[in-house]
C-alpha atoms as a PDB file:
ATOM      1  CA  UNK A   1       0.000   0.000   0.000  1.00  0.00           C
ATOM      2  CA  UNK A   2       1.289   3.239  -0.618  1.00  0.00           C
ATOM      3  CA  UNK A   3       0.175   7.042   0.634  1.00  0.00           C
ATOM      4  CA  UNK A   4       0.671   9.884  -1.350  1.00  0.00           C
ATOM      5  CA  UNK A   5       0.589  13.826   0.569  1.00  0.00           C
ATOM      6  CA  UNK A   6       1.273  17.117  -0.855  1.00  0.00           C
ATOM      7  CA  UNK A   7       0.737  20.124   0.240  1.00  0.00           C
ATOM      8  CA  UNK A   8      -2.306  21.970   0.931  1.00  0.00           C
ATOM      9  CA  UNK A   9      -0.424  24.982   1.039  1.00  0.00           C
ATOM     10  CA  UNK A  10       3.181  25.258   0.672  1.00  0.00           C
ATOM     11  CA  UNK A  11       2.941  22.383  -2.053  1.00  0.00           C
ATOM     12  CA  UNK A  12       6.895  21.130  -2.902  1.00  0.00           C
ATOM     13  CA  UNK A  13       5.621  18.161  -4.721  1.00  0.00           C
ATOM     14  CA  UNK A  14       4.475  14.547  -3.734  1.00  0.00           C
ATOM     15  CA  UNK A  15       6.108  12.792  -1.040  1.00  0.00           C
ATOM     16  CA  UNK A  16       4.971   9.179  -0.435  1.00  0.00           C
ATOM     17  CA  UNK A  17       5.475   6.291   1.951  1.00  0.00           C
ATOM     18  CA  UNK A  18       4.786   2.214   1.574  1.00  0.00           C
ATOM     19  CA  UNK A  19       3.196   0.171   3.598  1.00  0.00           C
ATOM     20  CA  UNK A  20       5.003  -2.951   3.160  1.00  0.00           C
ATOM     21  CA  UNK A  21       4.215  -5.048   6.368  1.00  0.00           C
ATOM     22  CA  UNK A  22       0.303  -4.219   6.219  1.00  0.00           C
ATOM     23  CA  UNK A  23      -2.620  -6.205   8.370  1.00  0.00           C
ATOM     24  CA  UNK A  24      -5.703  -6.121   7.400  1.00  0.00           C
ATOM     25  CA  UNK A  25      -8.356  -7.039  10.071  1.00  0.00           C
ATOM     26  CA  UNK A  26     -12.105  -7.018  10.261  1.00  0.00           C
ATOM     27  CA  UNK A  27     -13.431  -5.465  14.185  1.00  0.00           C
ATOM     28  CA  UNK A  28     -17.188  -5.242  14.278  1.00  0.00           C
ATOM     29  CA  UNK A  29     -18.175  -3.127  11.164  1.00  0.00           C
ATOM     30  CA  UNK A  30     -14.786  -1.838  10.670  1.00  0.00           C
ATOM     31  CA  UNK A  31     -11.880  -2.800   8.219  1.00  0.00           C
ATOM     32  CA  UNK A  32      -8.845  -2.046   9.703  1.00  0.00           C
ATOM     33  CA  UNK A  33      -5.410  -1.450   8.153  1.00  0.00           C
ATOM     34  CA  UNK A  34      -2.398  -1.509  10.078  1.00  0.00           C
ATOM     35  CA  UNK A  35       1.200  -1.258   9.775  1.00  0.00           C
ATOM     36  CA  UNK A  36       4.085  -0.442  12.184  1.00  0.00           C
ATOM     37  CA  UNK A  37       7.973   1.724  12.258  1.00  0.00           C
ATOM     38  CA  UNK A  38       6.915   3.720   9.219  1.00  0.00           C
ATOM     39  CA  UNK A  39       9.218   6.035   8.943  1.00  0.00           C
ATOM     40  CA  UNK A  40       8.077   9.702   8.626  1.00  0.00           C
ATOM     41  CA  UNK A  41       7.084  11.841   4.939  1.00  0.00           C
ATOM     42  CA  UNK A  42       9.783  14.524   5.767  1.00  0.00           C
ATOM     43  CA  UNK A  43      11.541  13.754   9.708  1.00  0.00           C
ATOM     44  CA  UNK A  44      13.430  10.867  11.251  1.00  0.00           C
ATOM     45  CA  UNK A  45      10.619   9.340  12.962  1.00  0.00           C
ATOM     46  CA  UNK A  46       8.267   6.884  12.935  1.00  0.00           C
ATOM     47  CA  UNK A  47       4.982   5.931  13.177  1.00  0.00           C
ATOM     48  CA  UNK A  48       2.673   3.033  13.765  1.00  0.00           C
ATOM     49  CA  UNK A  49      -0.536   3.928  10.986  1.00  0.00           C
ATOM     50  CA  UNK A  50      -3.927   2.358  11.833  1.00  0.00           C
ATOM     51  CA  UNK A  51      -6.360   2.637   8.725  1.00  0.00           C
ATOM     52  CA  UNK A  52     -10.546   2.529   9.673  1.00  0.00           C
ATOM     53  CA  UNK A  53     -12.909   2.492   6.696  1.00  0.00           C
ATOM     54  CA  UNK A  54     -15.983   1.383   7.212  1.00  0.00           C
ATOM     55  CA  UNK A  55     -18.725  -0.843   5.487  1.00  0.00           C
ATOM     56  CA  UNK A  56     -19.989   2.528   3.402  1.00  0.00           C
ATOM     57  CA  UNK A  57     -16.174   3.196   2.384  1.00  0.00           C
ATOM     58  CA  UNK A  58     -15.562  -0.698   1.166  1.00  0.00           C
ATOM     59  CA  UNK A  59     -19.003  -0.259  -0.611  1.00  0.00           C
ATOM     60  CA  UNK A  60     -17.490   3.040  -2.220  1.00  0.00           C
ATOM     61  CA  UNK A  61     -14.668   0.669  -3.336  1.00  0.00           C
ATOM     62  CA  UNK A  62     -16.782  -1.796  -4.237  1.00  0.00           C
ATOM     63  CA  UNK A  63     -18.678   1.068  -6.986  1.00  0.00           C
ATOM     64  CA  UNK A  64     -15.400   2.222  -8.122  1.00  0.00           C
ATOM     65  CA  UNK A  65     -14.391  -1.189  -8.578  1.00  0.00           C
ATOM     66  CA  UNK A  66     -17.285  -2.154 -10.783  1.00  0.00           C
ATOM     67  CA  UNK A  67     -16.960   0.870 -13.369  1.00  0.00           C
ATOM     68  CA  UNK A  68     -13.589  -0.506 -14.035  1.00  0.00           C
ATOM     69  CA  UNK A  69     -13.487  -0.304 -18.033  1.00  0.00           C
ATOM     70  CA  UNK A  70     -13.979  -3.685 -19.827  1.00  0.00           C
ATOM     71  CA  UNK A  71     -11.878  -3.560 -22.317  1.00  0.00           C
ATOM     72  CA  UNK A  72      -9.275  -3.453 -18.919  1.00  0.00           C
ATOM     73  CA  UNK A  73     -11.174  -6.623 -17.180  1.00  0.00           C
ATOM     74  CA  UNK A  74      -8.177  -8.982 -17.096  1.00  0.00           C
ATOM     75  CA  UNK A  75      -6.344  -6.639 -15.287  1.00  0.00           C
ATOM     76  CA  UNK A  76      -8.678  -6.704 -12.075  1.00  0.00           C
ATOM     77  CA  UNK A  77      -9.601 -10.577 -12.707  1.00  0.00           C
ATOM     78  CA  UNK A  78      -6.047 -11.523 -12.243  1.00  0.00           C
ATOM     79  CA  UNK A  79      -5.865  -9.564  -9.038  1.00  0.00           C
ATOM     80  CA  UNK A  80      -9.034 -10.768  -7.616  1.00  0.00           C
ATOM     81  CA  UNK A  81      -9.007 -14.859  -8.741  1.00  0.00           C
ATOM     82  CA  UNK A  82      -7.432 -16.212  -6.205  1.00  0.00           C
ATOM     83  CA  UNK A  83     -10.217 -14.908  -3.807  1.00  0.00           C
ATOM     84  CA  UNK A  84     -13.282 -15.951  -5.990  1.00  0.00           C
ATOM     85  CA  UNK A  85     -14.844 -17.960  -2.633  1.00  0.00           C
ATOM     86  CA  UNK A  86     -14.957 -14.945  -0.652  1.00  0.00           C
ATOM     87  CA  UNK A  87     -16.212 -12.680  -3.382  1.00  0.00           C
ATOM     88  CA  UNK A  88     -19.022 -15.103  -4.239  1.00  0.00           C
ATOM     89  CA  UNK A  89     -19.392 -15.216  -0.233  1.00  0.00           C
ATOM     90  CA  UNK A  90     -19.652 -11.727   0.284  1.00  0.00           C
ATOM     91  CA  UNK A  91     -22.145 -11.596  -2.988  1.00  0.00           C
ATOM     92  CA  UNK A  92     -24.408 -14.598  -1.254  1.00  0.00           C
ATOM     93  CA  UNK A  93     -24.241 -12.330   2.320  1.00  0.00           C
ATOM     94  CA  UNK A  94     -25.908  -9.659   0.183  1.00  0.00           C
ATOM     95  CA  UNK A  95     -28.481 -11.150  -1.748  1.00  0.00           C
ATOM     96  CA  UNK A  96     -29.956 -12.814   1.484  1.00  0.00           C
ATOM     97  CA  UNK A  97     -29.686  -9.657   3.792  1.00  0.00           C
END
């Protein structure tokens, strides 16, 4: 995962960080994203991120995720095929809620 900032000000320009030891976790209705010792945009320290979105955000995801242009479909079946069972499982949660 990576996070982009620039300035809302003073804007000098991207700077960017990656999130290369990430955890994802589900807590009540509550995807959370977490990753530790990241160091800092701009100063030698570092920080421990914690990512919330909840169920409205994934759905947002979801939407974006579905206006993907076809003539690009391979592209986002190759990432998601290896998780077809918990697609189809979070389809089947929706259809009977």
């Amino acid at each position: 995962m990576k996070i982009i900032r620039r300035g809302a000000r003073a804007d000098n320009g991207p700077s960017s960080i990656e999130l290369k030891n990430t955890r994802i976790s589900l807590e009540d209705e509550t995807i959370v994203i977490r990753d530790s010792d990241i160091k800092d945009f701009v100063t030698k320290a570092h920080y421990n991120y914690r990512i919330e979105l909840d169920f409205n955000e994934v759905a947002l995801i979801i939407k974006s995720l579905g206006s993907y242009p076809k003539d690009r479909k391979n592209e986002i079946g190759s990432a998601f095929e290896k998780n077809l069972k918990e697609l189809l499982r979070l389809v089947q949660s929706c259809v009977e809620s």
